[in-house]
C-alpha atoms as a PDB file:
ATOM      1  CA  UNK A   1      94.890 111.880 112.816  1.00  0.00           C
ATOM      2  CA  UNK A   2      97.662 110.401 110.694  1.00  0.00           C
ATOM      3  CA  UNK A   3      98.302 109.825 107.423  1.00  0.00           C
ATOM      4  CA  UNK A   4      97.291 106.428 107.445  1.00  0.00           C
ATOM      5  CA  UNK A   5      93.917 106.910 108.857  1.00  0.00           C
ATOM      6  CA  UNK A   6      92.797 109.740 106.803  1.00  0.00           C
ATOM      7  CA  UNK A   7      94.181 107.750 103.713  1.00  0.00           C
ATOM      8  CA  UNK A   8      91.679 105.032 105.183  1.00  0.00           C
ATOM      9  CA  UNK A   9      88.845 107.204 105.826  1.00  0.00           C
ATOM     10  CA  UNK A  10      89.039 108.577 102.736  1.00  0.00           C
ATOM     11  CA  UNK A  11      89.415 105.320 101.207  1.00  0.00           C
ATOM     12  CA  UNK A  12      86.324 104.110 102.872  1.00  0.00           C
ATOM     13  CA  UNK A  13      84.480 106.951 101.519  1.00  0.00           C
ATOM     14  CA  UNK A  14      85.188 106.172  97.972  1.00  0.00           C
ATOM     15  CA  UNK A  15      84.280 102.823  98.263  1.00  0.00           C
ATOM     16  CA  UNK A  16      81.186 103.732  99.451  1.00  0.00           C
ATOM     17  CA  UNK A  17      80.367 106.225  97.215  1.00  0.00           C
ATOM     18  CA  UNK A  18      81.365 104.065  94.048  1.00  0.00           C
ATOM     19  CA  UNK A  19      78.401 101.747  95.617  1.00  0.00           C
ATOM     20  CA  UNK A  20      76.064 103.471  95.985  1.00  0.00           C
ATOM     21  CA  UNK A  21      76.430 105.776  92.295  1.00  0.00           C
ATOM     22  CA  UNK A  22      78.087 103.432  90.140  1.00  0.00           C
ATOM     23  CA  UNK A  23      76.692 102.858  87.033  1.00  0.00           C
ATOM     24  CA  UNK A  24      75.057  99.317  85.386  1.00  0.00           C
ATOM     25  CA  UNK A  25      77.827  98.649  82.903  1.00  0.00           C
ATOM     26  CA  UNK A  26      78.188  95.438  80.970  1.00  0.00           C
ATOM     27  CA  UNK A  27      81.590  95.205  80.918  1.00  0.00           C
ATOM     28  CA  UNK A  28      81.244  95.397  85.283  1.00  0.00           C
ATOM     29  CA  UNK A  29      81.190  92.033  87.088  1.00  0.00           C
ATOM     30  CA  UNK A  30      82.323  89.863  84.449  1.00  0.00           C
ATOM     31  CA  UNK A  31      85.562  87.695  84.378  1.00  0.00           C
ATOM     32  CA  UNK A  32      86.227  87.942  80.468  1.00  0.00           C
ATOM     33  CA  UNK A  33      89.073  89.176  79.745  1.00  0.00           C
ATOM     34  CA  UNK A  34      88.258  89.309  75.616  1.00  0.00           C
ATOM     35  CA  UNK A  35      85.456  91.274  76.600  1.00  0.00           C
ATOM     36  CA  UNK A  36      87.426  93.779  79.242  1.00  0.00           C
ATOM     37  CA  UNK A  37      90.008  94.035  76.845  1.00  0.00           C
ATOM     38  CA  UNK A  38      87.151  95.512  73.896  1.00  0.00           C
ATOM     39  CA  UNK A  39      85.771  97.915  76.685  1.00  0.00           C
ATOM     40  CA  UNK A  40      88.910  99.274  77.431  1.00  0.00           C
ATOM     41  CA  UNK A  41      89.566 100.010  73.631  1.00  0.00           C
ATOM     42  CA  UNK A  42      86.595 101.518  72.897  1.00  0.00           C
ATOM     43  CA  UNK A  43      86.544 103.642  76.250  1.00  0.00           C
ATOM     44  CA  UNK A  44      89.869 105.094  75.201  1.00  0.00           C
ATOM     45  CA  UNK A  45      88.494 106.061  72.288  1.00  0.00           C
ATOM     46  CA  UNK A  46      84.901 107.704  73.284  1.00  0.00           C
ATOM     47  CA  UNK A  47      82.557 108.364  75.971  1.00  0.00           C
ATOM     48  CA  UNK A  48      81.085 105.504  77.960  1.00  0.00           C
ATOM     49  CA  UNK A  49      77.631 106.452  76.964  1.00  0.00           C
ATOM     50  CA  UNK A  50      78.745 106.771  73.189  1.00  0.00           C
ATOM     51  CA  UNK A  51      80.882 103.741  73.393  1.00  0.00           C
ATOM     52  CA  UNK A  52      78.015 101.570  75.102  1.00  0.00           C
ATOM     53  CA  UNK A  53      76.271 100.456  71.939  1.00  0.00           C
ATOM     54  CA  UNK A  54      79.538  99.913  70.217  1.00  0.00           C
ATOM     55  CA  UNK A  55      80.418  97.765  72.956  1.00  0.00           C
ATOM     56  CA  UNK A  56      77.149  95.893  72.706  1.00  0.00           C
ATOM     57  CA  UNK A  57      77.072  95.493  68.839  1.00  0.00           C
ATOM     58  CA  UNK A  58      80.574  94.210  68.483  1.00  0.00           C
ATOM     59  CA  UNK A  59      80.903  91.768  71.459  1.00  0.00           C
ATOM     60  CA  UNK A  60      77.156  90.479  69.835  1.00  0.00           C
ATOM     61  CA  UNK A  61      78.991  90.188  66.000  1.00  0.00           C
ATOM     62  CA  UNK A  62      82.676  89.143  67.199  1.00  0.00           C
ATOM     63  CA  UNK A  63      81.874  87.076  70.375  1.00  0.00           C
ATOM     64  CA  UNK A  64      85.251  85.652  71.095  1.00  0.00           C
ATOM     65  CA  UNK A  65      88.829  86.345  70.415  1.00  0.00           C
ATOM     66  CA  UNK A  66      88.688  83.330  68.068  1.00  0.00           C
ATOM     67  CA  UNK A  67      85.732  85.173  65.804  1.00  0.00           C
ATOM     68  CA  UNK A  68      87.479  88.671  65.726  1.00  0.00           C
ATOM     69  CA  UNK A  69      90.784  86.718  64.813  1.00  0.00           C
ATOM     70  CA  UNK A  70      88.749  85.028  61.687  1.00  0.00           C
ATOM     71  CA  UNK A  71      87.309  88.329  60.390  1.00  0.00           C
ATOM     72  CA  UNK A  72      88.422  90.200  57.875  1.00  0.00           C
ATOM     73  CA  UNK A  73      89.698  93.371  58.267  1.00  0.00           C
ATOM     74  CA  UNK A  74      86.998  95.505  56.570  1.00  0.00           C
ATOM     75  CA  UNK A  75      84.247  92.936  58.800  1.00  0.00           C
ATOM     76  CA  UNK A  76      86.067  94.411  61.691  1.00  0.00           C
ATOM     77  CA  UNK A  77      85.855  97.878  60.882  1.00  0.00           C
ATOM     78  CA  UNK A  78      82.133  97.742  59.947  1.00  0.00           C
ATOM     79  CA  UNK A  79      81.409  96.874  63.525  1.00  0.00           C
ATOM     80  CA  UNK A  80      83.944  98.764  64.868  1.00  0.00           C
END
């Protein structure tokens, strides 16, 4: 087999193991990038199951870019 195939195969297997064990996260199958852009923060600081209810609590207090751009700072950090 050559390298292209096995890269393929293995490829393939990936893919379907992502499917089949991924896990429910909000931050999946949404087009936001505001929203993307606050799960990749918080996930480079902490654990996805520690940074879930982060997540939740400040997307639900700073909904858009526009809101987290009005806060003040201290606002910020209280959700944060």
């Amino acid at each position: 087999m050559d390298f292209q195939n096995k890269t393929t195969e293995i490829s393939d297997l990936l893919t379907e193991w992502y499917k089949q064990n991924k896990r429910d996260l909000p931050w999946r199958d949404i087009s936001d990038p505001y929203k993307i852009w606050i799960s990749e923060i918080i996930l480079q600081q902490t654990r996805v199951n520690q940074g879930m209810n982060y997540y939740l609590r400040f997307i639900e207090h700073f909904q858009t870019v526009e809101d987290l751009a009005k806060a003040d700072e201290d606002e910020v950090l209280k959700y944060w």
